[in-house]
N, C-alpha and C. Protein backbone atom coordinates (compact mmCIF):
# COMPACT_ATOMS: atom_id res chain seq x y z
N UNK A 1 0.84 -1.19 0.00
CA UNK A 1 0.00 0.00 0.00
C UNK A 1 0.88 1.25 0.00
N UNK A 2 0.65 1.97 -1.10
CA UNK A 2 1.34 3.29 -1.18
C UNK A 2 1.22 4.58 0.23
N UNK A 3 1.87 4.75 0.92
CA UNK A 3 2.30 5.79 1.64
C UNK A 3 1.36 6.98 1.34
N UNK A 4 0.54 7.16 2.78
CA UNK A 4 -0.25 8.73 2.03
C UNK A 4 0.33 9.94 2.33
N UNK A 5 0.45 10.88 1.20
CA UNK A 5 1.36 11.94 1.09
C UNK A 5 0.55 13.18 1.80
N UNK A 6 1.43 13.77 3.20
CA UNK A 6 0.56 14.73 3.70
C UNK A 6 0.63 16.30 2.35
N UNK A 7 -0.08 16.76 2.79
CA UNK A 7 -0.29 17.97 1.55
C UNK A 7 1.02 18.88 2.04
N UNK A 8 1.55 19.41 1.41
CA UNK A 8 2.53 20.77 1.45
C UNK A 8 1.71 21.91 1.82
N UNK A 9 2.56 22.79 2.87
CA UNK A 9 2.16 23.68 2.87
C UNK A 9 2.94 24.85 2.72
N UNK A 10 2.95 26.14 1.88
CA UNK A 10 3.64 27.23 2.08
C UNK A 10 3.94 27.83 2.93
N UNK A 11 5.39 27.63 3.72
CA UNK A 11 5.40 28.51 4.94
C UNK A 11 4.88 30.20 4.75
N UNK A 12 4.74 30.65 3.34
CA UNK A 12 4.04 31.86 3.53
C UNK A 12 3.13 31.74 4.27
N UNK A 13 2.07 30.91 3.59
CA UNK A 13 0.68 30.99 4.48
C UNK A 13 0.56 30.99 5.69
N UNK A 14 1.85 30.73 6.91
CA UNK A 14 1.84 30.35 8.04
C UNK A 14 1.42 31.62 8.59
N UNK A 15 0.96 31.84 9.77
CA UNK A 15 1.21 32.78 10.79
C UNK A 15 1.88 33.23 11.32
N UNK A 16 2.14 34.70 11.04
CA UNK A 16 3.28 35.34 11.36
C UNK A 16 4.28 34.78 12.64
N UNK A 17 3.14 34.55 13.27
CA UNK A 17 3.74 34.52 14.82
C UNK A 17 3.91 32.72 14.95
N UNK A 18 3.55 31.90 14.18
CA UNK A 18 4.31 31.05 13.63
C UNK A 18 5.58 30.73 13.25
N UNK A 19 5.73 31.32 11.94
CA UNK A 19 6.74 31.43 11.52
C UNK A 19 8.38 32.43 12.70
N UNK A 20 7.78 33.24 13.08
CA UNK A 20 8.54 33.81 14.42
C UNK A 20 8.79 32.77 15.03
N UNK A 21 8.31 31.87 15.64
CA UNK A 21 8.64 30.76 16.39
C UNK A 21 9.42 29.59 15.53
N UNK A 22 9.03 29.37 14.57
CA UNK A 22 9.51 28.81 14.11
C UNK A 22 11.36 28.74 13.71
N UNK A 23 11.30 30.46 13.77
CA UNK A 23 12.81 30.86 13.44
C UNK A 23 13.70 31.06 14.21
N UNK A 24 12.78 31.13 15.91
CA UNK A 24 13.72 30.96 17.22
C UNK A 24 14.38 29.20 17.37
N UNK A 25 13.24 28.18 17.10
CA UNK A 25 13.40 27.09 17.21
C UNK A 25 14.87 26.97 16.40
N UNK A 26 15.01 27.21 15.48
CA UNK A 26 16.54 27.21 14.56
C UNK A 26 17.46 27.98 14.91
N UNK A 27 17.72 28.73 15.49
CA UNK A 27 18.41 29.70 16.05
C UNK A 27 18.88 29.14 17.42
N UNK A 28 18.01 28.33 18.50
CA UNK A 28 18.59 28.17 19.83
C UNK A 28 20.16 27.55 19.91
N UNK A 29 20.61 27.59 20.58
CA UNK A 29 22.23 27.67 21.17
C UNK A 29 21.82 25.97 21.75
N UNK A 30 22.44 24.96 21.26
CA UNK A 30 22.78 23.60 22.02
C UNK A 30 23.87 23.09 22.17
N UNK A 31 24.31 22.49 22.94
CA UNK A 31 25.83 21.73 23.34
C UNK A 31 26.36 21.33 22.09
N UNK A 32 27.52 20.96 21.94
CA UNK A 32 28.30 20.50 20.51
C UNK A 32 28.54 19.17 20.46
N UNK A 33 27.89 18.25 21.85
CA UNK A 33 27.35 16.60 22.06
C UNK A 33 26.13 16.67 21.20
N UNK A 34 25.49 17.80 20.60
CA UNK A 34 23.60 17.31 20.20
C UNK A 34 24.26 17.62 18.64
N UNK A 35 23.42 16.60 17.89
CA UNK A 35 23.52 16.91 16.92
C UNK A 35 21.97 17.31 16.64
N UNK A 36 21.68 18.19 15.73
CA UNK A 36 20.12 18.42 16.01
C UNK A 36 19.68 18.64 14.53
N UNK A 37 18.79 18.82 13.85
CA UNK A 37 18.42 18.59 12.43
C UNK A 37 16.56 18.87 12.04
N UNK A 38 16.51 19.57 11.76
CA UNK A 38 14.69 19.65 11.30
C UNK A 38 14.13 18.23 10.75
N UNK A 39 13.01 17.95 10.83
CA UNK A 39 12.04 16.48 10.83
C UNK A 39 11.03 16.86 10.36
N UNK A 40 10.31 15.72 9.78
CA UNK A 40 8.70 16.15 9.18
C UNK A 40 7.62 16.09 10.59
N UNK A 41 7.33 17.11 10.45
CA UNK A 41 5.99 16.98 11.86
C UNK A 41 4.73 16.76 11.77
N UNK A 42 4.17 16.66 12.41
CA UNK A 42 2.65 15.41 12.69
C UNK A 42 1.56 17.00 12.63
N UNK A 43 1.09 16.17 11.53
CA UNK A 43 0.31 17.33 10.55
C UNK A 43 -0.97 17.03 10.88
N UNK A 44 -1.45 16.47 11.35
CA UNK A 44 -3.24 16.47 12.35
C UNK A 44 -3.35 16.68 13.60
N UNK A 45 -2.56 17.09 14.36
CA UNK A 45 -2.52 17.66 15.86
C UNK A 45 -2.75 19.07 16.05
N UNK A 46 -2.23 19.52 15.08
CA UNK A 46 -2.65 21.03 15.16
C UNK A 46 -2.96 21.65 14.03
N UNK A 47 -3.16 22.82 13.11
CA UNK A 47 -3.35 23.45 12.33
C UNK A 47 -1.78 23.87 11.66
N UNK A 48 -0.90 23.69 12.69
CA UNK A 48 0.67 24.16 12.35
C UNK A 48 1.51 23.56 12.84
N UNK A 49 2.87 23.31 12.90
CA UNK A 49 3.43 22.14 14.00
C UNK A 49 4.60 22.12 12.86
N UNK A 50 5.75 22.32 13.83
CA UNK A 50 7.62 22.14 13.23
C UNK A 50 8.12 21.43 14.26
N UNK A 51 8.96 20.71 13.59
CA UNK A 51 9.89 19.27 14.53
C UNK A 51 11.23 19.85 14.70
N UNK A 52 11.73 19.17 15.61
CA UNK A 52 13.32 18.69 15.66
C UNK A 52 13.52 17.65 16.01
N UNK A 53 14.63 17.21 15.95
CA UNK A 53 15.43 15.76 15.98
C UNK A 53 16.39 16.16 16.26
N UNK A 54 17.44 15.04 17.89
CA UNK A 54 18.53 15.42 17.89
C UNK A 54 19.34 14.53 18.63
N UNK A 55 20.31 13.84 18.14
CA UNK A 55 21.11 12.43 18.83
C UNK A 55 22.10 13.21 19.71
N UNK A 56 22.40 12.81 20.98
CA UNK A 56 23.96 13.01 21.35
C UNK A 56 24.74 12.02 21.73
N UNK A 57 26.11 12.94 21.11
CA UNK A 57 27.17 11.68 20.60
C UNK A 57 28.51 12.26 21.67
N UNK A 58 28.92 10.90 22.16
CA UNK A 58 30.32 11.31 22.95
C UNK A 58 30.93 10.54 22.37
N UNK A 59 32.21 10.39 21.88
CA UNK A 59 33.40 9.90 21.34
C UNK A 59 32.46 9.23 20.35
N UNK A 60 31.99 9.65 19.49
CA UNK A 60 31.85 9.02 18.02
C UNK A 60 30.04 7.53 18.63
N UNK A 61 30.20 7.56 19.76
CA UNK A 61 29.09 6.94 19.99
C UNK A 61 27.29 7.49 20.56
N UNK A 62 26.36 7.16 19.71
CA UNK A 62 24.84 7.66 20.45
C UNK A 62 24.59 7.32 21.74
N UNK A 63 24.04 7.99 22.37
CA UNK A 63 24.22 8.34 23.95
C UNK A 63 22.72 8.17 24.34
N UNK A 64 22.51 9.26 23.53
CA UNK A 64 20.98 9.20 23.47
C UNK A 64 20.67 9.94 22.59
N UNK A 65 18.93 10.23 22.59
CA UNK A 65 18.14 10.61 21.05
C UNK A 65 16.62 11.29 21.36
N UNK A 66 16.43 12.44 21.05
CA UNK A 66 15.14 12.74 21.21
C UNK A 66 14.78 14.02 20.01
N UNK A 67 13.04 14.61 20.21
CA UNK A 67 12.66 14.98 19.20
C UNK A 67 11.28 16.15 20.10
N UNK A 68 11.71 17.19 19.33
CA UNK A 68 11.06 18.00 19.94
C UNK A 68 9.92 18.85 19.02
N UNK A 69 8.25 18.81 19.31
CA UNK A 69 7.85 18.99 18.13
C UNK A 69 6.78 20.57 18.89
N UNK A 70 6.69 21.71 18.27
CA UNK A 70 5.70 22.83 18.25
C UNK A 70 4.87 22.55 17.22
N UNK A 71 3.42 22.44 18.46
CA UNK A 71 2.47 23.01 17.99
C UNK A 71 1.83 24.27 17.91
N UNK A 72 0.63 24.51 16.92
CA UNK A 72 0.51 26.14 16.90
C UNK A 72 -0.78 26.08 16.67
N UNK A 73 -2.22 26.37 17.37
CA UNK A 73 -3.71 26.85 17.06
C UNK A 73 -3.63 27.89 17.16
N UNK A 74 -3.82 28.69 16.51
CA UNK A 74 -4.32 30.46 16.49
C UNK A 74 -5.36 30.56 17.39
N UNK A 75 -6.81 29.51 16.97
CA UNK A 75 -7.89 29.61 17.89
C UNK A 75 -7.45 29.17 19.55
N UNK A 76 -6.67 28.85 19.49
CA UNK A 76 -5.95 28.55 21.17
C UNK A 76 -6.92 26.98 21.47
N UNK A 77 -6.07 26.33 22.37
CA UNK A 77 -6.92 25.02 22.91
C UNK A 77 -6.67 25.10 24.33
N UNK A 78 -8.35 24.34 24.81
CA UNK A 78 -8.14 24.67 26.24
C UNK A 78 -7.52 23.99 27.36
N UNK A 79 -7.51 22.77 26.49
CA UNK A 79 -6.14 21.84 27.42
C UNK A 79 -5.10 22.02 27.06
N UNK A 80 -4.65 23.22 26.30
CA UNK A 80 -2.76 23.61 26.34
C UNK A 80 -3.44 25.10 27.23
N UNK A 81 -3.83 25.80 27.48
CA UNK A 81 -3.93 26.87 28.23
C UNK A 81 -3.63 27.86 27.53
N UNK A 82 -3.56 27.86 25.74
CA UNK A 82 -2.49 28.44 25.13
C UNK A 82 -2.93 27.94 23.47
N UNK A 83 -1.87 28.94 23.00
CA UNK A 83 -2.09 28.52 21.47
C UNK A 83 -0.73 27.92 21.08
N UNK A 84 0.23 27.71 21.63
CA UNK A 84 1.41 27.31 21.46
C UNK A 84 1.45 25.70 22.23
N UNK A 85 2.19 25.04 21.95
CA UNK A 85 2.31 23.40 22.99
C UNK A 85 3.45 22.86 22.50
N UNK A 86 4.58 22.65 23.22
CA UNK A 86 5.90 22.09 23.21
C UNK A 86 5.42 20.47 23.95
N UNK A 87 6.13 19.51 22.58
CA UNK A 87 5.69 18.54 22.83
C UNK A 87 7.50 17.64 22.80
N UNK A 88 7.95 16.77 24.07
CA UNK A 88 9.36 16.72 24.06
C UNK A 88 9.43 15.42 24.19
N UNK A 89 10.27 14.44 23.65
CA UNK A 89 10.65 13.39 23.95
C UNK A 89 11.97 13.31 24.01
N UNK A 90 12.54 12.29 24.90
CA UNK A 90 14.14 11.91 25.27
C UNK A 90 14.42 10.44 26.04
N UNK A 91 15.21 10.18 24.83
CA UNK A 91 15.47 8.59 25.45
C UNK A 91 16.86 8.47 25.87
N UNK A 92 17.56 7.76 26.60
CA UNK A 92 18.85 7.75 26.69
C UNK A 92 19.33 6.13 27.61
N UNK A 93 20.47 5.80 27.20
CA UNK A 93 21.12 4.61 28.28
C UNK A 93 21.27 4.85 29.56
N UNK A 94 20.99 4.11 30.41
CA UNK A 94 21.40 4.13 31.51
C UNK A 94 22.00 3.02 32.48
N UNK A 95 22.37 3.03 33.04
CA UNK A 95 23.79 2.07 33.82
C UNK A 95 22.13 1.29 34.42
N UNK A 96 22.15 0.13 34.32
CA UNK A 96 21.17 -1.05 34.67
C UNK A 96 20.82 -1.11 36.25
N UNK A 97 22.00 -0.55 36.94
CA UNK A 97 21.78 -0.38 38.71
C UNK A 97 20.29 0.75 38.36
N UNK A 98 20.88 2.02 37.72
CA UNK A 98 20.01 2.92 38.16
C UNK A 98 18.43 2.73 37.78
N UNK A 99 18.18 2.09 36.74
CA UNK A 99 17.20 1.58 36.41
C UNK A 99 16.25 1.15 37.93
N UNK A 100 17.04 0.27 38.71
CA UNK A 100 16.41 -0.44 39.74
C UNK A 100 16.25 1.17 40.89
N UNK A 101 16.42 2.24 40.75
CA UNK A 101 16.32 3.36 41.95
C UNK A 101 14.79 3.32 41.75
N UNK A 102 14.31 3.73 42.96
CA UNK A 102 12.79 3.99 42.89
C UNK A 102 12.12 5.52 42.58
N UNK A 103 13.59 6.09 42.82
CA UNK A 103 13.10 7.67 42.73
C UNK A 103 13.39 8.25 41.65
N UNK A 104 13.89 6.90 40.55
CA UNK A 104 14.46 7.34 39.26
C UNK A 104 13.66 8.35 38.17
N UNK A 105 11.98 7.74 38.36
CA UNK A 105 11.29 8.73 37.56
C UNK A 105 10.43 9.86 38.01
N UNK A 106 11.04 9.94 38.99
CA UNK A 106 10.44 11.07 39.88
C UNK A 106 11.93 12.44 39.54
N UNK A 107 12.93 11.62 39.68
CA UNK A 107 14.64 12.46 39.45
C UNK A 107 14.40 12.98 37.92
N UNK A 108 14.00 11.99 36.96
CA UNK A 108 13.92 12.27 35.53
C UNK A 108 12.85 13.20 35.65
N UNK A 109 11.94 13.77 35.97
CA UNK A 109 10.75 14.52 35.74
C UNK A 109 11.28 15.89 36.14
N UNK A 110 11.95 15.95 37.14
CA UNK A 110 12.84 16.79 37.44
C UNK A 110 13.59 17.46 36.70
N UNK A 111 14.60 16.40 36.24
CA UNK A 111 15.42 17.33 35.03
C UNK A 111 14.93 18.28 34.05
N UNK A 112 13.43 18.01 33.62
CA UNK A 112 13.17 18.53 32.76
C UNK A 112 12.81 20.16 33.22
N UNK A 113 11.98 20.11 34.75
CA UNK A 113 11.71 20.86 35.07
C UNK A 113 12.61 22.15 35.36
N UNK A 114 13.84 21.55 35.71
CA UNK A 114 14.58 22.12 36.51
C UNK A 114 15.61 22.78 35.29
N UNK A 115 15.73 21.97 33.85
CA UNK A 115 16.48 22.67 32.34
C UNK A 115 15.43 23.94 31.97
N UNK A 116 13.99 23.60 32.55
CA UNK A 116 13.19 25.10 31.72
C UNK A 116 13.46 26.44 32.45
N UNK A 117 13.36 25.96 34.17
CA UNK A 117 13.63 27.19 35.29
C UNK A 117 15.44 27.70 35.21
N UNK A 118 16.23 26.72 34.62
CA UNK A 118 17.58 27.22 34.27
C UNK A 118 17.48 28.53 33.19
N UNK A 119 17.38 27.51 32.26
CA UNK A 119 17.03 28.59 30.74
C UNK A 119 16.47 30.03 31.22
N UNK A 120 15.35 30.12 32.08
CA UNK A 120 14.45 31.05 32.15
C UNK A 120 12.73 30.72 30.92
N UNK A 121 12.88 29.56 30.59
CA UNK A 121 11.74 29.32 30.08
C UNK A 121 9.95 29.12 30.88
N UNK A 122 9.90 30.26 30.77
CA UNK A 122 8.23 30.50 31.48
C UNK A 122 7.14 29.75 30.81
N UNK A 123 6.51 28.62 31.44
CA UNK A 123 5.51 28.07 30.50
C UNK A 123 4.13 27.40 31.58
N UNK A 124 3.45 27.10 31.44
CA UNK A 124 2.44 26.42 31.99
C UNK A 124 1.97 25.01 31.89
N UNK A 125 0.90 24.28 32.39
CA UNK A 125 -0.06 23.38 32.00
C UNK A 125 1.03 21.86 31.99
N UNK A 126 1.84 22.10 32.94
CA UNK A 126 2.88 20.93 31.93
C UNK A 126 2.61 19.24 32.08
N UNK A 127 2.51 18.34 31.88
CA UNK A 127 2.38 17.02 31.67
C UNK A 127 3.11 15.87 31.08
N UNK A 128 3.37 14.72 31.34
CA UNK A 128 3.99 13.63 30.96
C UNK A 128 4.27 12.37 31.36
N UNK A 129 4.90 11.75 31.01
CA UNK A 129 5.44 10.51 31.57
C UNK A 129 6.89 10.19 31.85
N UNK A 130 7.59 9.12 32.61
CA UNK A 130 8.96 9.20 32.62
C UNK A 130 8.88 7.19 33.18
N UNK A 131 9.36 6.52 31.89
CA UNK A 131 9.48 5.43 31.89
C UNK A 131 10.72 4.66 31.97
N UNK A 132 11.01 3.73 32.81
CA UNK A 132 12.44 3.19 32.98
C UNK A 132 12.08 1.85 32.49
N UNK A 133 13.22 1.24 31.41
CA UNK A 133 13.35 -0.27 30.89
C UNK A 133 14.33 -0.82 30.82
N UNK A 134 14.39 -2.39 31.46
CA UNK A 134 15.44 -2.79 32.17
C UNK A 134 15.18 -4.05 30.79
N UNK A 135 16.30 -4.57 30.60
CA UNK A 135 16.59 -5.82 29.47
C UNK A 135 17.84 -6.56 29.89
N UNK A 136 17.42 -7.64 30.51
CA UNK A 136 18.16 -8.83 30.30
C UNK A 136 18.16 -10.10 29.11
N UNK A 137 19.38 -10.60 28.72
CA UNK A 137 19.49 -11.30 27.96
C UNK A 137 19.90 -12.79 28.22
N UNK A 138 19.10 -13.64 27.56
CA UNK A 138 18.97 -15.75 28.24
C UNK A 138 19.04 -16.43 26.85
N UNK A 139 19.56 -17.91 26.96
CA UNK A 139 19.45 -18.77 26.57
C UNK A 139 20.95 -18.56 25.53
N UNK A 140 20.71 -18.56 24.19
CA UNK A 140 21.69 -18.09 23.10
C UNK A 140 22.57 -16.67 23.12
N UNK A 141 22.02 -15.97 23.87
CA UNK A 141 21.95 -14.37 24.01
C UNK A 141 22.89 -14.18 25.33
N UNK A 142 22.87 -15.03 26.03
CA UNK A 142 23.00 -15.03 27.76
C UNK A 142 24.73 -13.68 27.58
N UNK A 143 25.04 -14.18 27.18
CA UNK A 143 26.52 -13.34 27.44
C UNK A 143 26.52 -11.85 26.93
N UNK A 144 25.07 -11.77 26.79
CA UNK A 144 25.16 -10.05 26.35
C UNK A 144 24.84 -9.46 27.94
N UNK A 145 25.68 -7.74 27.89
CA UNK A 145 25.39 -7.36 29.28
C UNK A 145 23.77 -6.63 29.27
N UNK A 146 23.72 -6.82 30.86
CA UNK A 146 22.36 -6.49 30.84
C UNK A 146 22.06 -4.12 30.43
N UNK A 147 21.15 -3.86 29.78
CA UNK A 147 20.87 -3.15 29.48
C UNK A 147 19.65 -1.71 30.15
N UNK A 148 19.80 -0.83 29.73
CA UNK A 148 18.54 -0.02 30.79
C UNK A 148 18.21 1.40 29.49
N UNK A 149 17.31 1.49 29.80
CA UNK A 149 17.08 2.79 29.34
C UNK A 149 16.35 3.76 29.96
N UNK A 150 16.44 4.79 29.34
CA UNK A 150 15.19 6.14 30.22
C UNK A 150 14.39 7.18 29.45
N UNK A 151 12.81 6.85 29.53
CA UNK A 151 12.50 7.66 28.17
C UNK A 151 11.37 8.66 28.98
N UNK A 152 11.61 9.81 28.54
CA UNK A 152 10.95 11.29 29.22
C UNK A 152 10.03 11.45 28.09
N UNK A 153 8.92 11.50 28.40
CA UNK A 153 7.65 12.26 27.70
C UNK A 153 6.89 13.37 28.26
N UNK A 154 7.21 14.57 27.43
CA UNK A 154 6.25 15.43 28.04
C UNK A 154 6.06 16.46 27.09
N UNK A 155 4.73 17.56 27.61
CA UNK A 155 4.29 18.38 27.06
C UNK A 155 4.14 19.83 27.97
N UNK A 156 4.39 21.32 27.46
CA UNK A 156 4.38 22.16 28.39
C UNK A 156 3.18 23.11 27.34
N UNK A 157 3.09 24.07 27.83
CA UNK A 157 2.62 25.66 26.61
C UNK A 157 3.56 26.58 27.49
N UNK A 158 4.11 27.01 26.47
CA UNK A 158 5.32 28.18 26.68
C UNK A 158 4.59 29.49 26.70
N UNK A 159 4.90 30.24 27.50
CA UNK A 159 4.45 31.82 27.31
C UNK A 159 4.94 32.79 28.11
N UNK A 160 4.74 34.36 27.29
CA UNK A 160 5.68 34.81 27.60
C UNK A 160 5.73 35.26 28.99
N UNK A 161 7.49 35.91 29.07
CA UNK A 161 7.60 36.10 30.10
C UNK A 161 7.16 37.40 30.82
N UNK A 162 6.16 37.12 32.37
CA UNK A 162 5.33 38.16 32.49
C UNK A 162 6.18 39.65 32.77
N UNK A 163 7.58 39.54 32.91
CA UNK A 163 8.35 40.43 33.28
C UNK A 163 9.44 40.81 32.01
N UNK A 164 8.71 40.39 30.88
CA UNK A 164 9.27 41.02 29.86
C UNK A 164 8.50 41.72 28.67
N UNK A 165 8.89 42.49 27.77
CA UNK A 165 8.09 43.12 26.23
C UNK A 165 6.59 41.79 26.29
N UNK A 166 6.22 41.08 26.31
CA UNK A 166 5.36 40.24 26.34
C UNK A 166 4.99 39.53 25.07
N UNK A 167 6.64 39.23 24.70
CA UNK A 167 7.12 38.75 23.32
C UNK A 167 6.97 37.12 23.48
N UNK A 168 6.53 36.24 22.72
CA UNK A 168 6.74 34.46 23.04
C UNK A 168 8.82 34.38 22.67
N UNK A 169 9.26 33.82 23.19
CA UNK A 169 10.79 33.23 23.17
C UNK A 169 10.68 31.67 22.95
N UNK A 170 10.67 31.29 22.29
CA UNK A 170 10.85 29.74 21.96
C UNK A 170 12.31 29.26 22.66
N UNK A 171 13.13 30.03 21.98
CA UNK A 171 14.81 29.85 22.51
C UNK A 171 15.04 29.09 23.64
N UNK A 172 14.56 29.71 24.49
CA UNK A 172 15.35 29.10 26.33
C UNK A 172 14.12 27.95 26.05
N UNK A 173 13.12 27.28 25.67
CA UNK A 173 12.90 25.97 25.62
C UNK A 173 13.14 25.52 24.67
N UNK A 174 13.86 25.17 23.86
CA UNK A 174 15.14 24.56 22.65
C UNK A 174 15.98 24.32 24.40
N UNK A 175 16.19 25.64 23.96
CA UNK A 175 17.81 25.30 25.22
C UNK A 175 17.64 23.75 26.10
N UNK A 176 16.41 24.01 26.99
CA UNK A 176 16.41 23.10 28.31
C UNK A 176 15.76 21.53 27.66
N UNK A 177 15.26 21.45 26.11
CA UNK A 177 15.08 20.17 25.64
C UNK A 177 16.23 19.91 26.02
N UNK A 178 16.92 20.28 24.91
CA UNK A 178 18.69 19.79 24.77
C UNK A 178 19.65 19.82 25.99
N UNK A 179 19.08 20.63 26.98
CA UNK A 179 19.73 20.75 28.64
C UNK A 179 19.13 19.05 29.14
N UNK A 180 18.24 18.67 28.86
CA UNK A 180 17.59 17.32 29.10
C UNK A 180 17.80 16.26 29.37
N UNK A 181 18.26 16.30 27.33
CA UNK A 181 18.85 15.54 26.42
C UNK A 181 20.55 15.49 27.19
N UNK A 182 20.85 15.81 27.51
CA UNK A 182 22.57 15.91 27.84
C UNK A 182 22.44 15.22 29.20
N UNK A 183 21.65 15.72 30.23
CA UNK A 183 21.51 15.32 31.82
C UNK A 183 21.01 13.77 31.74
N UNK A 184 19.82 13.36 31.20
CA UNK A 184 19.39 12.24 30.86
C UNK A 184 20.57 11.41 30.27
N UNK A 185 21.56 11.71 29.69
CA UNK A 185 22.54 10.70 28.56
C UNK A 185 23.94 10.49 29.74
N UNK A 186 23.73 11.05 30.80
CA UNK A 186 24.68 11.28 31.53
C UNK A 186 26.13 12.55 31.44
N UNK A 187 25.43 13.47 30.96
CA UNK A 187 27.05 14.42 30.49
C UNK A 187 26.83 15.06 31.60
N UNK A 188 27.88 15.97 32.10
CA UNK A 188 27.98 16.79 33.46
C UNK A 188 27.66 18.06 32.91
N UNK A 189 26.98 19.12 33.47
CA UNK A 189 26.56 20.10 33.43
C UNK A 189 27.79 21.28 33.19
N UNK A 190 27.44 22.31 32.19
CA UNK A 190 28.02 23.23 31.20
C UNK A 190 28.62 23.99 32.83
N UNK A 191 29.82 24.22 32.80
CA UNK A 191 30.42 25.25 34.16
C UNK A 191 29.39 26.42 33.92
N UNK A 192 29.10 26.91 35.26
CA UNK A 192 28.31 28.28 35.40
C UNK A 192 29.70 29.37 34.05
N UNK A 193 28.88 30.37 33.96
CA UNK A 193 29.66 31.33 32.93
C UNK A 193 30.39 30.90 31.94
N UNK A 194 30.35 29.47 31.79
CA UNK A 194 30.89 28.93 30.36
C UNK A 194 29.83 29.00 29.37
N UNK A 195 30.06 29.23 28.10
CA UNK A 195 28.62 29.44 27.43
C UNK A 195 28.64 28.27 25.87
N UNK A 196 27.82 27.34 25.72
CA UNK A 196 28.10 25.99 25.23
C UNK A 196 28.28 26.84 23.89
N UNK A 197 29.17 25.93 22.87
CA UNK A 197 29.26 26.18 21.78
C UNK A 197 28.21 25.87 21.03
N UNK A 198 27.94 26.51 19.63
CA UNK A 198 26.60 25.79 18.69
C UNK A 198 26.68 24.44 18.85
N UNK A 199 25.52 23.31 18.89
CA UNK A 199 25.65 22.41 18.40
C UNK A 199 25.81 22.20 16.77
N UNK A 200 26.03 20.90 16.14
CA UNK A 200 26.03 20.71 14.84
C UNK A 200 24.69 20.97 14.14
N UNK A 201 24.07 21.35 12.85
CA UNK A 201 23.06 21.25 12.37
C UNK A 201 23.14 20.92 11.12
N UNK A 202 22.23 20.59 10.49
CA UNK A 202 21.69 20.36 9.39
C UNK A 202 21.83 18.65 9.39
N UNK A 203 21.97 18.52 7.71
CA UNK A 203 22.21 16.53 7.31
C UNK A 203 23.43 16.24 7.90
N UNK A 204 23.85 14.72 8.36
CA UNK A 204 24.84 14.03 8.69
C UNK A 204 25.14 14.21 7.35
N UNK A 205 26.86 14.23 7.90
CA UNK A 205 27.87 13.91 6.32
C UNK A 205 28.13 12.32 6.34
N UNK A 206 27.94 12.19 4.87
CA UNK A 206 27.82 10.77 4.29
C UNK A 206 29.60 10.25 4.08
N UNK A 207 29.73 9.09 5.00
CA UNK A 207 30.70 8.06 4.89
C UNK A 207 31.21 8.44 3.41
């Protein structure tokens, strides 16, 4: 069965204040561990909606991987509180002990919270999940080591900040995905007054 082709749309036609967001999302500042890259986004959730995608890599190896997608209703919805909705996912390895902590997805829910109040990202309504998966291997398999992972789901509505021009900033939540994405994969946190270099963007270069 042939693949159904979502329709194109002209980013002219977008909404100004769309497209504004849209051009902070490309612009945010991420570690030089993320590699990060634009994605096709899920075109029946909202009226408007731009992706990202973004692996991080330490010594040439994936660490972890997540994908960060804006939505946009003009008419506003009343379960985002908002016409805007940052929708975030992040998966990453984790050492198989920690898997077994009990306060592990209570710690992960945290991070996220605690990368938006870094940034300065002001947002509301927020929601998600934070799932830990443990994999052992038997029979033919037995000599593989045992495995863990950690996958963060969530959703916020960003808005602006009440102590500023009362402009939307997308930016500082880019930032604290990818602040996430790094804490979750295990990297140690950027020194206070050090200021991270760009991450990489666009296509991987081909072998």
């Amino acid at each position: 069965m042939a693949a159904r082709q979502e329709p194109r749309v002209d980013p002219s036609a977008h909404p100004e204040e769309f497209r504004l967001a849209v051009a902070q999302l490309r612009e945010a500042r991420l570690r030089p561990e993320i590699f990060c890259e634009e994605m096709p986004a899920p075109q029946r959730i909202a009226p408007f909606a731009s992706a990202l995608s973004a692996d991080v890599t330490v010594d040439g190896d994936d660490v972890g991987t997540g994908r960060l997608v804006l939505l946009h209703d003009p008419a506003g919805n009343d379960a985002w509180e908002g016409t805007f909705r940052c929708v975030a996912y992040a998966r990453a390895e984790i050492d198989p002990e920690m898997a077994n902590d009990p306060l592990l997805a209570e710690v992960g829910w945290s991070w996220l919270s605690e990368a938006l109040d870094a940034h300065g990202a002001t947002y509301v309504a927020p929601s998600g999940t934070v799932t830990k998966v443990s994999s052992e291997s038997f029979g033919s398999m037995a000599g593989e080591e045992p495995s863990a992972q950690l996958e963060i789901r969530a959703s916020w509505t960003p808005v602006s900040d009440p102590s500023g021009d009362g402009a939307l900033d997308l930016g500082p939540h880019v930032e604290a995905w990818g602040e996430l994405l790094c804490t979750a994969s295990g990297l140690p946190p950027v020194p206070e007054g050090v200021a991270p270099l760009p991450s990489r963007r666009g296509q991987r270069g081909r072998g």
